[in-house]
PDB file of N, CA and C in Angstrom:
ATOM      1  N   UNK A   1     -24.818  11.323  22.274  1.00  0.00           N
ATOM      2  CA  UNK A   1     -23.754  10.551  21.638  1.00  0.00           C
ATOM      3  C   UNK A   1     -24.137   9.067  21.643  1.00  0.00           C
ATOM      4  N   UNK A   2     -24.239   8.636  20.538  1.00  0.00           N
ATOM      5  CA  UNK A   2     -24.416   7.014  20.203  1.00  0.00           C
ATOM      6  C   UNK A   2     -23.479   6.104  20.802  1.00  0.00           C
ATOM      7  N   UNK A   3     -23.573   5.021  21.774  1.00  0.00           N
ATOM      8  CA  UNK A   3     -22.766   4.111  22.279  1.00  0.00           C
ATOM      9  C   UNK A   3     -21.675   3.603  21.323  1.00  0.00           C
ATOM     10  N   UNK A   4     -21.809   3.649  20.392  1.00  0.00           N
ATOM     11  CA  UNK A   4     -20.698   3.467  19.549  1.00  0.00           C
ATOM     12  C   UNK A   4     -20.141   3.780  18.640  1.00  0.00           C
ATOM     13  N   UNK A   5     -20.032   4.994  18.895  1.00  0.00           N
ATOM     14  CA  UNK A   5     -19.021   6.226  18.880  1.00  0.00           C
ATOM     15  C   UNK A   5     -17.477   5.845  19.196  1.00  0.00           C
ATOM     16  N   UNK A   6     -17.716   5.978  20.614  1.00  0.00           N
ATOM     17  CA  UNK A   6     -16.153   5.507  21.124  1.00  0.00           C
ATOM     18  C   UNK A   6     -15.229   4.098  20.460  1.00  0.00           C
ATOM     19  N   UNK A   7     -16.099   3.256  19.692  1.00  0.00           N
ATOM     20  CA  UNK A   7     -15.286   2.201  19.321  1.00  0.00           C
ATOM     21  C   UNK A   7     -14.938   2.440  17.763  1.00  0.00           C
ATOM     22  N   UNK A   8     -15.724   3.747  17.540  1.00  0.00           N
ATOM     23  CA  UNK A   8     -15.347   4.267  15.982  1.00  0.00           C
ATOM     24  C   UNK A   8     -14.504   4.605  16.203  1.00  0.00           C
ATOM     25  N   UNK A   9     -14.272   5.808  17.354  1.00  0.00           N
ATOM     26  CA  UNK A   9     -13.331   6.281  17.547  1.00  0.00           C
ATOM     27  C   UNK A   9     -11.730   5.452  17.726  1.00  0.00           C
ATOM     28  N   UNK A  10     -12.455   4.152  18.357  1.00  0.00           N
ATOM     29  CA  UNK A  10     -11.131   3.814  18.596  1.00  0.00           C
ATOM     30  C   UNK A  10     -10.508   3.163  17.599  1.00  0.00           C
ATOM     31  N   UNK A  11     -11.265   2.285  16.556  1.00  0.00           N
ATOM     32  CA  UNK A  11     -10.810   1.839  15.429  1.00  0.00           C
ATOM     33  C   UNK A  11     -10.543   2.518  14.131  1.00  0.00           C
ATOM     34  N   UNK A  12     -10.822   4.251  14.291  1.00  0.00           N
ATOM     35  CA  UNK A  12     -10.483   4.882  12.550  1.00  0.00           C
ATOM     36  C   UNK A  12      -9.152   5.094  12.872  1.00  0.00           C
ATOM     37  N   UNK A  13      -8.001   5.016  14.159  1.00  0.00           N
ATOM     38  CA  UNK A  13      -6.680   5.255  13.545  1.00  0.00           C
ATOM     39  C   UNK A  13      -6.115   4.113  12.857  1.00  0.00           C
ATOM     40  N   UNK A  14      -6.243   3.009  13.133  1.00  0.00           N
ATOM     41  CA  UNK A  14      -6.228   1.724  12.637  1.00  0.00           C
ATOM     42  C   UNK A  14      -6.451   1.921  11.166  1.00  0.00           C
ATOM     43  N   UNK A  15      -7.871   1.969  10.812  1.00  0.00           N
ATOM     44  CA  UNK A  15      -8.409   1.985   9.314  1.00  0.00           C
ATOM     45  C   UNK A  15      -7.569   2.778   8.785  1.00  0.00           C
ATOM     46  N   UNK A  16      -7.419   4.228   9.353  1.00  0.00           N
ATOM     47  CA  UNK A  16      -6.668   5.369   8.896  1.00  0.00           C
ATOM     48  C   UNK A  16      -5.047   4.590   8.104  1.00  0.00           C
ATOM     49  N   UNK A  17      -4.470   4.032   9.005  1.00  0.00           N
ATOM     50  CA  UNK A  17      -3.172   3.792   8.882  1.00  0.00           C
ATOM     51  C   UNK A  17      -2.853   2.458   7.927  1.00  0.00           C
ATOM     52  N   UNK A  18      -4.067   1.768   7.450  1.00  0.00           N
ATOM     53  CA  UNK A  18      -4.276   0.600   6.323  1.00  0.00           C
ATOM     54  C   UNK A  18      -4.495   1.311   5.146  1.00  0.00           C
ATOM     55  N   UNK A  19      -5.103   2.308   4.928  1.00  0.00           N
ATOM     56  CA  UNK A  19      -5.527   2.976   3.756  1.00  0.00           C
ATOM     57  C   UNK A  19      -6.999   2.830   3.920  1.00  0.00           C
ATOM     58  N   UNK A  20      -7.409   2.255   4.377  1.00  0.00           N
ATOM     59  CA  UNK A  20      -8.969   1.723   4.448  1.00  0.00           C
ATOM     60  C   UNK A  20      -9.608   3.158   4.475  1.00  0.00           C
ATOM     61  N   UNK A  21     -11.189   2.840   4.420  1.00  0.00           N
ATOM     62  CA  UNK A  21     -12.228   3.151   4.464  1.00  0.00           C
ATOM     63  C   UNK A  21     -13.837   3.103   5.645  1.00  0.00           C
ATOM     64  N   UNK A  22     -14.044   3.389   6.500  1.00  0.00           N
ATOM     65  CA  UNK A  22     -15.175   3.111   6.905  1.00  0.00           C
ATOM     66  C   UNK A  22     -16.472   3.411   6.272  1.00  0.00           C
ATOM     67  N   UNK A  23     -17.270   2.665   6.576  1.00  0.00           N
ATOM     68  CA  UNK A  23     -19.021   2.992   5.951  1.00  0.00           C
ATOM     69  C   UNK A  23     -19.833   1.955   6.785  1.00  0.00           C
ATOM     70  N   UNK A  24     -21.143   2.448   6.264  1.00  0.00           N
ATOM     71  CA  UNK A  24     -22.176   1.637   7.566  1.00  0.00           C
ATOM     72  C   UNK A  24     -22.382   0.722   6.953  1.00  0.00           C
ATOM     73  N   UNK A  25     -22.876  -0.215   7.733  1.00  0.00           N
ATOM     74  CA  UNK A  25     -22.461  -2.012   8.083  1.00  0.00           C
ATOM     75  C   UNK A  25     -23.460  -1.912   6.890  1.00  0.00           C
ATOM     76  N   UNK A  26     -24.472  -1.824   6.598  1.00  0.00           N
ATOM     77  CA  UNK A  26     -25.865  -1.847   5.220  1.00  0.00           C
ATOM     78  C   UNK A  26     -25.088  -1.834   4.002  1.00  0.00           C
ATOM     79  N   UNK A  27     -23.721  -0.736   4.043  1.00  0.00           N
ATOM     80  CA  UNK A  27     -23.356  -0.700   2.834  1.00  0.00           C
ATOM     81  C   UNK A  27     -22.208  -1.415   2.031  1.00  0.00           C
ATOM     82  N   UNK A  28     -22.283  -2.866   3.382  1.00  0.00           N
ATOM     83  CA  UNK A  28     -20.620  -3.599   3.248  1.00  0.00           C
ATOM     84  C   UNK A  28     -21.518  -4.210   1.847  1.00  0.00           C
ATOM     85  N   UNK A  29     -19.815  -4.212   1.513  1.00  0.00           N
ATOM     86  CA  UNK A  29     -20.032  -5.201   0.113  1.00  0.00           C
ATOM     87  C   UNK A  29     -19.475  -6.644   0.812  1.00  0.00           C
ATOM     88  N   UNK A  30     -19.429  -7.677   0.144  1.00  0.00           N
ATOM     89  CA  UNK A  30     -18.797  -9.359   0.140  1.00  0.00           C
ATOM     90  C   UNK A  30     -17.299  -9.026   0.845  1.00  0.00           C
ATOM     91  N   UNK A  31     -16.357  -7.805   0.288  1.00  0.00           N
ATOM     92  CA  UNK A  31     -14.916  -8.023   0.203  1.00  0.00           C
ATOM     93  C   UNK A  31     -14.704  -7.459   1.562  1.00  0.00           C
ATOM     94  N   UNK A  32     -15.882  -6.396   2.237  1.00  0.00           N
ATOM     95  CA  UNK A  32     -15.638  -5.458   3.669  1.00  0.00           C
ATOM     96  C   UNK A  32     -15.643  -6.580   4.984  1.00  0.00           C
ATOM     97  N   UNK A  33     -15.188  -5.726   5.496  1.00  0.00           N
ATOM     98  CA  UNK A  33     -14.860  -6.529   6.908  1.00  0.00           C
ATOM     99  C   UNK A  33     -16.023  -5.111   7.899  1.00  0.00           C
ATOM    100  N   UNK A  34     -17.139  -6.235   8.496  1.00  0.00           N
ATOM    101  CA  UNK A  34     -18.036  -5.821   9.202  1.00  0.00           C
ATOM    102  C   UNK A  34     -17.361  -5.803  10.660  1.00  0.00           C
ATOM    103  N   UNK A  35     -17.185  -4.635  11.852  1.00  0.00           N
ATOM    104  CA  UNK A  35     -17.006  -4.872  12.742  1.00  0.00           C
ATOM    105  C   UNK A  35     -18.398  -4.899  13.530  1.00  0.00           C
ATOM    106  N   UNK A  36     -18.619  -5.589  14.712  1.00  0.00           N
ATOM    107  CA  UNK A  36     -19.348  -5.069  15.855  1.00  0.00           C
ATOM    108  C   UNK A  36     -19.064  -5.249  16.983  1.00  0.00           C
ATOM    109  N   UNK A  37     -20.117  -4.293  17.787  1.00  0.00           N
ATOM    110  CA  UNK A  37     -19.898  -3.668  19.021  1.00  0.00           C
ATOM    111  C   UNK A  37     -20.746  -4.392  19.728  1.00  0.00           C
ATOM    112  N   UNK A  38     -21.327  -4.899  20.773  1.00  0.00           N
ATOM    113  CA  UNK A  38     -21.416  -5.406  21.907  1.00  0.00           C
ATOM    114  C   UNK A  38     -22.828  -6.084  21.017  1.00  0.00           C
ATOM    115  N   UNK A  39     -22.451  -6.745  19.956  1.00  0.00           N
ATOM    116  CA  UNK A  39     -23.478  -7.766  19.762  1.00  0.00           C
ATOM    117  C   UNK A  39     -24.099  -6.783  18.042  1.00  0.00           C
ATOM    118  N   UNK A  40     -23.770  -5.770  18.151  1.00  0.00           N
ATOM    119  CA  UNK A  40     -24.325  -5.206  16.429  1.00  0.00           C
ATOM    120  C   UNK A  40     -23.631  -5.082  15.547  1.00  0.00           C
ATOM    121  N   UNK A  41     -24.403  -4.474  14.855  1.00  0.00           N
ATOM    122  CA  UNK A  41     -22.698  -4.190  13.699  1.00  0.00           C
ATOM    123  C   UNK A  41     -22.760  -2.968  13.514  1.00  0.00           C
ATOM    124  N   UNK A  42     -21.521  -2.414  14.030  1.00  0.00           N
ATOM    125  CA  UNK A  42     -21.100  -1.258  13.754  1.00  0.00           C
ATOM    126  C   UNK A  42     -20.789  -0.175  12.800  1.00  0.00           C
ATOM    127  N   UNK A  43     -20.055  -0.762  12.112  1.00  0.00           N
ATOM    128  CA  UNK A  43     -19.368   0.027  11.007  1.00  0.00           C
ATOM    129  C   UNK A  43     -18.108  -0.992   9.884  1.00  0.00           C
ATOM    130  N   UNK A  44     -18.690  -1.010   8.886  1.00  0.00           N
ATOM    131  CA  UNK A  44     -17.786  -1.718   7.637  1.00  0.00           C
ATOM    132  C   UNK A  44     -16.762  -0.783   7.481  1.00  0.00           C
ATOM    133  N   UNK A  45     -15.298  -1.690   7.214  1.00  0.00           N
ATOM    134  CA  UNK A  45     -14.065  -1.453   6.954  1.00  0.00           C
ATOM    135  C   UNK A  45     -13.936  -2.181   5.455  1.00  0.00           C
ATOM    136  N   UNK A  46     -13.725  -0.822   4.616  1.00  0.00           N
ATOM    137  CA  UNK A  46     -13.551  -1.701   3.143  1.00  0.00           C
ATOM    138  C   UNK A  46     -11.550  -1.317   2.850  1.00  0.00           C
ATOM    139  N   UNK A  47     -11.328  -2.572   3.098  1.00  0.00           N
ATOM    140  CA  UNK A  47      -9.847  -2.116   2.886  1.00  0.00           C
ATOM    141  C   UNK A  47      -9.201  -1.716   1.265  1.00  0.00           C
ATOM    142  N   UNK A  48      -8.071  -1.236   1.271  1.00  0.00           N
ATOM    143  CA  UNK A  48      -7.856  -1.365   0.224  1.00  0.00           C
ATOM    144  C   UNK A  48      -6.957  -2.211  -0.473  1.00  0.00           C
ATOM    145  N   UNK A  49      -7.084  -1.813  -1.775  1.00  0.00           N
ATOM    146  CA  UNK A  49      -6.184  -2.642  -2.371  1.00  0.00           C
ATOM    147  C   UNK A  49      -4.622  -2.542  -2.437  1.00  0.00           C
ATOM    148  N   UNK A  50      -3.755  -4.279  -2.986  1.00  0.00           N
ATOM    149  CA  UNK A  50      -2.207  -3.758  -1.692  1.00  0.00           C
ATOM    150  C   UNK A  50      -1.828  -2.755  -2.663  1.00  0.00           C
ATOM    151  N   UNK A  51      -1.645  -2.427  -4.332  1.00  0.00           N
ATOM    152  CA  UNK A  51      -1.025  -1.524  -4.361  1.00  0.00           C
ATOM    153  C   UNK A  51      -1.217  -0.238  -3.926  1.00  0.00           C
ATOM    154  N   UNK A  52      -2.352  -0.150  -3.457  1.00  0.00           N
ATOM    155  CA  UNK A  52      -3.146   1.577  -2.872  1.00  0.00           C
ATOM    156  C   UNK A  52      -1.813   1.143  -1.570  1.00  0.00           C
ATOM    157  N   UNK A  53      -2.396   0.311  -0.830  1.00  0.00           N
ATOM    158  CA  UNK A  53      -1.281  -0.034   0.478  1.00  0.00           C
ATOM    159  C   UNK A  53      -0.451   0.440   0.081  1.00  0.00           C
ATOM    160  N   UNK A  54       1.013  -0.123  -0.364  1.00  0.00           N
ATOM    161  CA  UNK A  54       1.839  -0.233  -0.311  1.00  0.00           C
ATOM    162  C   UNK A  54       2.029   1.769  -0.753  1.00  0.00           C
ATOM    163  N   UNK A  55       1.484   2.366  -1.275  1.00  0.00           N
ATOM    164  CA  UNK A  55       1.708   4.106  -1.628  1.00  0.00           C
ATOM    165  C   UNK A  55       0.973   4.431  -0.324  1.00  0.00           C
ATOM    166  N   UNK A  56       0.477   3.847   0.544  1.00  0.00           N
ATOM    167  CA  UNK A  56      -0.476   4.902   1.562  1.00  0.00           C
ATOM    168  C   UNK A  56       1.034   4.656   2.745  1.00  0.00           C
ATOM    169  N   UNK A  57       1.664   3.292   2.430  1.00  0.00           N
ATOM    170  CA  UNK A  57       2.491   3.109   3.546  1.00  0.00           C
ATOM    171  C   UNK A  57       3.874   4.142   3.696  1.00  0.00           C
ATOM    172  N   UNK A  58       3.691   3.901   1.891  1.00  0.00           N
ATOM    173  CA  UNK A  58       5.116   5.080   1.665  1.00  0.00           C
ATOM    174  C   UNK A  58       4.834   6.468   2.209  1.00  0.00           C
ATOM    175  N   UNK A  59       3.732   6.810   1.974  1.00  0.00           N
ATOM    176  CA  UNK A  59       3.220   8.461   2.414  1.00  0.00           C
ATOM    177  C   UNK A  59       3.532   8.204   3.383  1.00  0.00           C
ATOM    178  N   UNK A  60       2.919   7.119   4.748  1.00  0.00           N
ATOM    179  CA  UNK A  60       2.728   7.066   6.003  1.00  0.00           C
ATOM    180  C   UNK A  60       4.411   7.594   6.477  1.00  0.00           C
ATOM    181  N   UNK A  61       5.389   6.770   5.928  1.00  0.00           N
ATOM    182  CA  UNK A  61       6.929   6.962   6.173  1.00  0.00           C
ATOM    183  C   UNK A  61       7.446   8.239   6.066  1.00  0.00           C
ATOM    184  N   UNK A  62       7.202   8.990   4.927  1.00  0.00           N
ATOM    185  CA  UNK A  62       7.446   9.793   4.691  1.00  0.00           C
ATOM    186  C   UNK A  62       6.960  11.112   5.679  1.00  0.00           C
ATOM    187  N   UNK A  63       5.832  11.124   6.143  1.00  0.00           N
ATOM    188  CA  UNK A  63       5.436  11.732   7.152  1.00  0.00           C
ATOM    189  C   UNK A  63       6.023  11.833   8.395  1.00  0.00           C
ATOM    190  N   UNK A  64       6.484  10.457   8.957  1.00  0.00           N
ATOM    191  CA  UNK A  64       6.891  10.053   9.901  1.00  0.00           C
ATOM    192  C   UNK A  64       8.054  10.330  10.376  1.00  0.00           C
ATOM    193  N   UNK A  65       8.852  10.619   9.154  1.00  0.00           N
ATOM    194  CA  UNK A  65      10.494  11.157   8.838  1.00  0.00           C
ATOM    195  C   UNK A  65      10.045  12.563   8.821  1.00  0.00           C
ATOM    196  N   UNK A  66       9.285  13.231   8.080  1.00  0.00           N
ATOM    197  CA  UNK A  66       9.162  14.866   7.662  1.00  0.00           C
ATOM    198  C   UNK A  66       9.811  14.950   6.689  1.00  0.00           C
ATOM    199  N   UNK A  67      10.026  14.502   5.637  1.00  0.00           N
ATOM    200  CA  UNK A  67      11.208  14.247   4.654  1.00  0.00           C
ATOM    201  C   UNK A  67      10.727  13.218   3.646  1.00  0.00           C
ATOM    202  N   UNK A  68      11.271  13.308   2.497  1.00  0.00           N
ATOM    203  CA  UNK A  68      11.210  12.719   1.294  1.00  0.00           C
ATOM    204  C   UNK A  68      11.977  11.502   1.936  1.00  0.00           C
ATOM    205  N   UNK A  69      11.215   9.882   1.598  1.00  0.00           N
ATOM    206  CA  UNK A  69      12.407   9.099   1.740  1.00  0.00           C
ATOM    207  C   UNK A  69      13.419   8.943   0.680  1.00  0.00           C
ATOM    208  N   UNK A  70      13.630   9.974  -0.475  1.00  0.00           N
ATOM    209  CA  UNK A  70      14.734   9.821  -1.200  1.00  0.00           C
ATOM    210  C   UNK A  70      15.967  10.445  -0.604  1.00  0.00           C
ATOM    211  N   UNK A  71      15.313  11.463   0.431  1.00  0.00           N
ATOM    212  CA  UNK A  71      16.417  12.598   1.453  1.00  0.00           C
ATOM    213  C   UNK A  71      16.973  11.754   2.026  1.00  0.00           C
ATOM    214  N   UNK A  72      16.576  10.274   2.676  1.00  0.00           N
ATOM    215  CA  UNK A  72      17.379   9.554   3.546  1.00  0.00           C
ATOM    216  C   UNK A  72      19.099   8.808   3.095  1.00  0.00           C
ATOM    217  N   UNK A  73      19.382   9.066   3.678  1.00  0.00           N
ATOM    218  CA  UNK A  73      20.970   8.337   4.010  1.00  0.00           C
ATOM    219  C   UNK A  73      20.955   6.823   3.687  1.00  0.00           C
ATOM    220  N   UNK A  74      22.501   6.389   2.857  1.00  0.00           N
ATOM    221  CA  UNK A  74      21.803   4.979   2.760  1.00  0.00           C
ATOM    222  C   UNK A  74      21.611   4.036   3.449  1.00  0.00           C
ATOM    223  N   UNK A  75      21.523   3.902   4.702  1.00  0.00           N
ATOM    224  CA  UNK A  75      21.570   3.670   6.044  1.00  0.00           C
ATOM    225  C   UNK A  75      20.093   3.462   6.133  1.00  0.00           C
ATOM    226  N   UNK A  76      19.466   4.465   6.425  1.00  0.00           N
ATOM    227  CA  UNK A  76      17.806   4.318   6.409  1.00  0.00           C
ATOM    228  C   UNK A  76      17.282   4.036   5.885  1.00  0.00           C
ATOM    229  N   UNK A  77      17.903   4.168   4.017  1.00  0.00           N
ATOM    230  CA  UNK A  77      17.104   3.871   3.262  1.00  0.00           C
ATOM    231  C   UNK A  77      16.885   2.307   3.422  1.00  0.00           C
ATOM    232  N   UNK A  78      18.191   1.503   3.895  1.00  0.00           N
ATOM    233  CA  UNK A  78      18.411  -0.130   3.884  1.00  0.00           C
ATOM    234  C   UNK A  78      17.034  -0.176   5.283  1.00  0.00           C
ATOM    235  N   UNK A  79      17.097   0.395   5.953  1.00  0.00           N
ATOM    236  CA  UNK A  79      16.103   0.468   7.592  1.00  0.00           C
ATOM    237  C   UNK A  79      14.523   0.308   6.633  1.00  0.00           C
ATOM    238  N   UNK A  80      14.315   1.132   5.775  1.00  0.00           N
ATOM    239  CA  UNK A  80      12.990   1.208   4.979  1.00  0.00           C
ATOM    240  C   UNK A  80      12.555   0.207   4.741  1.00  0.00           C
ATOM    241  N   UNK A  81      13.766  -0.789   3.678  1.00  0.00           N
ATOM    242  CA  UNK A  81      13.515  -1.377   3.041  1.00  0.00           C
ATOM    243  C   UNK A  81      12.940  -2.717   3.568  1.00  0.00           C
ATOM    244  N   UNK A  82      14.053  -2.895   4.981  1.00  0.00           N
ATOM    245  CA  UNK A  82      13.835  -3.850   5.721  1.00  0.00           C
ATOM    246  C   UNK A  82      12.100  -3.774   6.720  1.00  0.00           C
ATOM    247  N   UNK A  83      11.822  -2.955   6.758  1.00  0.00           N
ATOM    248  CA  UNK A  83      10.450  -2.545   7.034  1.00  0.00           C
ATOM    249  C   UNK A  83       9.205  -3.117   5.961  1.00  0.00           C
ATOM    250  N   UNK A  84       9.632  -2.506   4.830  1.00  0.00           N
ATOM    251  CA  UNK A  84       8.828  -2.907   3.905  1.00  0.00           C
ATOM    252  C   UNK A  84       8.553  -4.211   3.998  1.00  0.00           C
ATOM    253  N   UNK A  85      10.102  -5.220   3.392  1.00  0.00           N
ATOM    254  CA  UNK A  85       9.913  -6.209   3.580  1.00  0.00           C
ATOM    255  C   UNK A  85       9.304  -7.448   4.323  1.00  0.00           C
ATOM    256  N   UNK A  86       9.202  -6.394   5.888  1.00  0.00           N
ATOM    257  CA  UNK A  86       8.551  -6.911   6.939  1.00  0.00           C
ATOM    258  C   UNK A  86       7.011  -7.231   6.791  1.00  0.00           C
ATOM    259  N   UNK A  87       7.043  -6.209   6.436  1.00  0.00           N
ATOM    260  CA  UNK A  87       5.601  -5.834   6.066  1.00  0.00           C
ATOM    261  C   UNK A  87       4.591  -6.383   4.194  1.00  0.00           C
ATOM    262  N   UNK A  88       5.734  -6.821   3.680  1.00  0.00           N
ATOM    263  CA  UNK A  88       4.910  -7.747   2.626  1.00  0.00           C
ATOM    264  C   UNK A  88       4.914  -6.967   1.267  1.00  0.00           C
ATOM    265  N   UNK A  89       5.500  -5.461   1.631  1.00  0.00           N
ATOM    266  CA  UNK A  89       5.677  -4.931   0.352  1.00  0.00           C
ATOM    267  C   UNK A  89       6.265  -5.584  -1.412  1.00  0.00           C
ATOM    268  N   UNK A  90       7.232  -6.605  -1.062  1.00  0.00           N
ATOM    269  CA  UNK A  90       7.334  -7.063  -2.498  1.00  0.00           C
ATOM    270  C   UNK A  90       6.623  -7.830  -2.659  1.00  0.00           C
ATOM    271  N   UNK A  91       5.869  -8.430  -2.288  1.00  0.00           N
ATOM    272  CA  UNK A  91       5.053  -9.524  -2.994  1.00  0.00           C
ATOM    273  C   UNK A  91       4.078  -8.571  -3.658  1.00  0.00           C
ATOM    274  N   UNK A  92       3.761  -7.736  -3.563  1.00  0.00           N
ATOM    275  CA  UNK A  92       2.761  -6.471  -4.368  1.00  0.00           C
ATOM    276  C   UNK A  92       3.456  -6.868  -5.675  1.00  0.00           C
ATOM    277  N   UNK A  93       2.911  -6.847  -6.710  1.00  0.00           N
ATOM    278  CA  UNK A  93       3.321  -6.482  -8.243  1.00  0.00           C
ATOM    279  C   UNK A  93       3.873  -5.015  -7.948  1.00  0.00           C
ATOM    280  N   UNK A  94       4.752  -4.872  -9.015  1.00  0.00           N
ATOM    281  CA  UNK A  94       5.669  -3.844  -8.746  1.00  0.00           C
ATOM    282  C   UNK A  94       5.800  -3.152  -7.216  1.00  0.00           C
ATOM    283  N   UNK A  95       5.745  -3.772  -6.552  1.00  0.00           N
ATOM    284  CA  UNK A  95       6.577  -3.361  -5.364  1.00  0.00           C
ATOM    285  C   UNK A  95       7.908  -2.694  -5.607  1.00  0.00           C
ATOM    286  N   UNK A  96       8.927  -4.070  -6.308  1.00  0.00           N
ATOM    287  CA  UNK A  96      10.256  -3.379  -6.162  1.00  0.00           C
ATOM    288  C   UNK A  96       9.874  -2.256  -6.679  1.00  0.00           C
ATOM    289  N   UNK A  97       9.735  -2.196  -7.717  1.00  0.00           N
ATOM    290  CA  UNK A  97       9.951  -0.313  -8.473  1.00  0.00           C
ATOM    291  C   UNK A  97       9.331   0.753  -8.297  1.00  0.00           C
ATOM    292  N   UNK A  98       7.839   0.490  -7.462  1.00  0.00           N
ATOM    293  CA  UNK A  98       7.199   1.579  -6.577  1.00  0.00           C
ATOM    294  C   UNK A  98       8.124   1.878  -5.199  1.00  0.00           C
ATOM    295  N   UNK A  99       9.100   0.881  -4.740  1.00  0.00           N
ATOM    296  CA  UNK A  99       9.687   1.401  -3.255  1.00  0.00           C
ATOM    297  C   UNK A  99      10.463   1.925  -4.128  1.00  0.00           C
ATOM    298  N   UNK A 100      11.496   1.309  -5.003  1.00  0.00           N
ATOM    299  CA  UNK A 100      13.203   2.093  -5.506  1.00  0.00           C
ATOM    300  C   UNK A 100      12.610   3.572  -6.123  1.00  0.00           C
ATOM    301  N   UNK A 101      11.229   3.758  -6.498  1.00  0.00           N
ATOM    302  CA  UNK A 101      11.103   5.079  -7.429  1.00  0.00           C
ATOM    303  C   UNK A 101      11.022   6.403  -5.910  1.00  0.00           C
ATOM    304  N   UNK A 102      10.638   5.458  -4.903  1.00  0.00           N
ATOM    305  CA  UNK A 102      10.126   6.675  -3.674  1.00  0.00           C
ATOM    306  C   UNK A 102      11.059   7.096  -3.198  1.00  0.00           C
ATOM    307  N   UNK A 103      12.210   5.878  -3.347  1.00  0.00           N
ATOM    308  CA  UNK A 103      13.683   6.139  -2.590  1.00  0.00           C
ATOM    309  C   UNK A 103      14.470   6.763  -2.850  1.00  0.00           C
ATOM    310  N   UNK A 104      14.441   6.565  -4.913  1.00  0.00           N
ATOM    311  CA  UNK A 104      14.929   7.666  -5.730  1.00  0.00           C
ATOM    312  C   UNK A 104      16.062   6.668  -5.348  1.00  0.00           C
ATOM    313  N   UNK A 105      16.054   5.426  -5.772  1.00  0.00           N
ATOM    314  CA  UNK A 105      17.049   4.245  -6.448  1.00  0.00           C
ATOM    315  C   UNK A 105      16.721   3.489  -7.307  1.00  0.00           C
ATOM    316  N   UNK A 106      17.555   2.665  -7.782  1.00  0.00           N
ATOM    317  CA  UNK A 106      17.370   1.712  -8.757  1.00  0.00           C
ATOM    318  C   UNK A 106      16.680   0.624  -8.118  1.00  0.00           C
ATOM    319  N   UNK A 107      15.974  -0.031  -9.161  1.00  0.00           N
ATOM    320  CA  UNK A 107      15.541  -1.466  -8.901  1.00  0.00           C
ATOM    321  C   UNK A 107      16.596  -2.167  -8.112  1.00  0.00           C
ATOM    322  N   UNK A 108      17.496  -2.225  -8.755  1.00  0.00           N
ATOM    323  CA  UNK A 108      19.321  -3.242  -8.687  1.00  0.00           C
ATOM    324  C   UNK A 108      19.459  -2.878  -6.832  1.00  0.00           C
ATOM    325  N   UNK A 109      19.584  -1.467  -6.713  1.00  0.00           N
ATOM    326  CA  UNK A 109      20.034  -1.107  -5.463  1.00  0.00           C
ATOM    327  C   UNK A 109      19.218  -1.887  -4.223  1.00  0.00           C
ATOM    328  N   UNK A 110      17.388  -1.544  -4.434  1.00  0.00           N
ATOM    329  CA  UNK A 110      17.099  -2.158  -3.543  1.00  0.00           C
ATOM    330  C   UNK A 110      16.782  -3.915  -3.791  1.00  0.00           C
ATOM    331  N   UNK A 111      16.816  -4.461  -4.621  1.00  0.00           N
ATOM    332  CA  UNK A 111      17.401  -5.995  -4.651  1.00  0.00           C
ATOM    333  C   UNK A 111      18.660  -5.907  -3.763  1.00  0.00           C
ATOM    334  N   UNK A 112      19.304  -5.335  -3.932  1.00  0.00           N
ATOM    335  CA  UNK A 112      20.750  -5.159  -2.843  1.00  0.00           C
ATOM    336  C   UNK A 112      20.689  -5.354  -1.571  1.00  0.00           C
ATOM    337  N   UNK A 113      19.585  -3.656  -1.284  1.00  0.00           N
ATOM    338  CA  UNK A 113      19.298  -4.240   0.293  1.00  0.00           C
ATOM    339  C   UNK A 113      18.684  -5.609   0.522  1.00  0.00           C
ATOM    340  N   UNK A 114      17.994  -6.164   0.050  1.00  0.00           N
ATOM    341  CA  UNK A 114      16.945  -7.134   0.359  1.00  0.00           C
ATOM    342  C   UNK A 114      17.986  -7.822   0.723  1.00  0.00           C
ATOM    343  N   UNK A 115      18.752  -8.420  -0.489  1.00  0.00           N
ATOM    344  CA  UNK A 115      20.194  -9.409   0.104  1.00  0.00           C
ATOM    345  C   UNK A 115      21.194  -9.141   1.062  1.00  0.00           C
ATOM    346  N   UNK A 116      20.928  -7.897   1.441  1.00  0.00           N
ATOM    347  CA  UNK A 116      22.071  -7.633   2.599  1.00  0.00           C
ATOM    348  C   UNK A 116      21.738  -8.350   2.950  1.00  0.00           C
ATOM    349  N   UNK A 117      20.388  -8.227   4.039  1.00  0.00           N
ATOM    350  CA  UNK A 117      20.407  -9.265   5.268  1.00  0.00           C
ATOM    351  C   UNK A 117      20.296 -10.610   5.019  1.00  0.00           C
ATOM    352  N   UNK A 118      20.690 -11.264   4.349  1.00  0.00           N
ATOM    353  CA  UNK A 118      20.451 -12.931   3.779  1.00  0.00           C
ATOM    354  C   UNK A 118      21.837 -13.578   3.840  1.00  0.00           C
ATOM    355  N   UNK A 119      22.713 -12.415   3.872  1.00  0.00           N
ATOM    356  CA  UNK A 119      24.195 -13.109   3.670  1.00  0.00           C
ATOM    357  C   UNK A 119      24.814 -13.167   5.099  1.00  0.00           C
TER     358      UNK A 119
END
């Protein structure tokens, strides 16, 4: 087993959970993020792009629930949204209407949540 193994190991749930990609450090392009291990380079992380994000995050949720987030209550769905938001989802081009289509709401609705918490 190659010494750095274990730090693959420890960094593909990470990559996993960005949408990313790993590949060997030779094959980074300009845009990859090279990691290394005790002085080499390990393994290139080519991330992706945010709208890939922002659908890998929705899957991620959806998993996480076991459930469609359109199944959620509107309660959670406002919990989602506020997540998203946390997380940078509208500034994506079509953000709003990739989250309201997953939620199985309107555009209008989740502009709604967003303003709940502002008032």
């Amino acid at each position: 087993m190659s010494a750095d193994e274990p730090f693959i190991s420890a960094v593909k749930p990470l990559v996993d959970a960005m949408g990313g990609e790993m590949l060997p450090p030779d094959e980074a392009g300009p845009e990859d993020v090279v990691l290394a291990w005790e002085g080499a380079d390990v393994v290139a992380v080519r991330l992706p792009q945010l709208a890939d994000s922002l659908d890998h995050i929705l899957a991620a949720m959806e998993r996480k629930r076991g459930k469609p987030l359109a199944d959620l209550d509107r309660k959670a769905k406002q919990e989602v949204v506020r997540q998203l938001e946390a997380r940078g989802a509208f500034s994506v081009r079509h953000g709003v209407e990739t989250v309201a289509s997953a939620l199985g709401v309107s555009r209008f609705t989740v502009y709604n949540y967003l303003n709940r918490d502002k008032t």
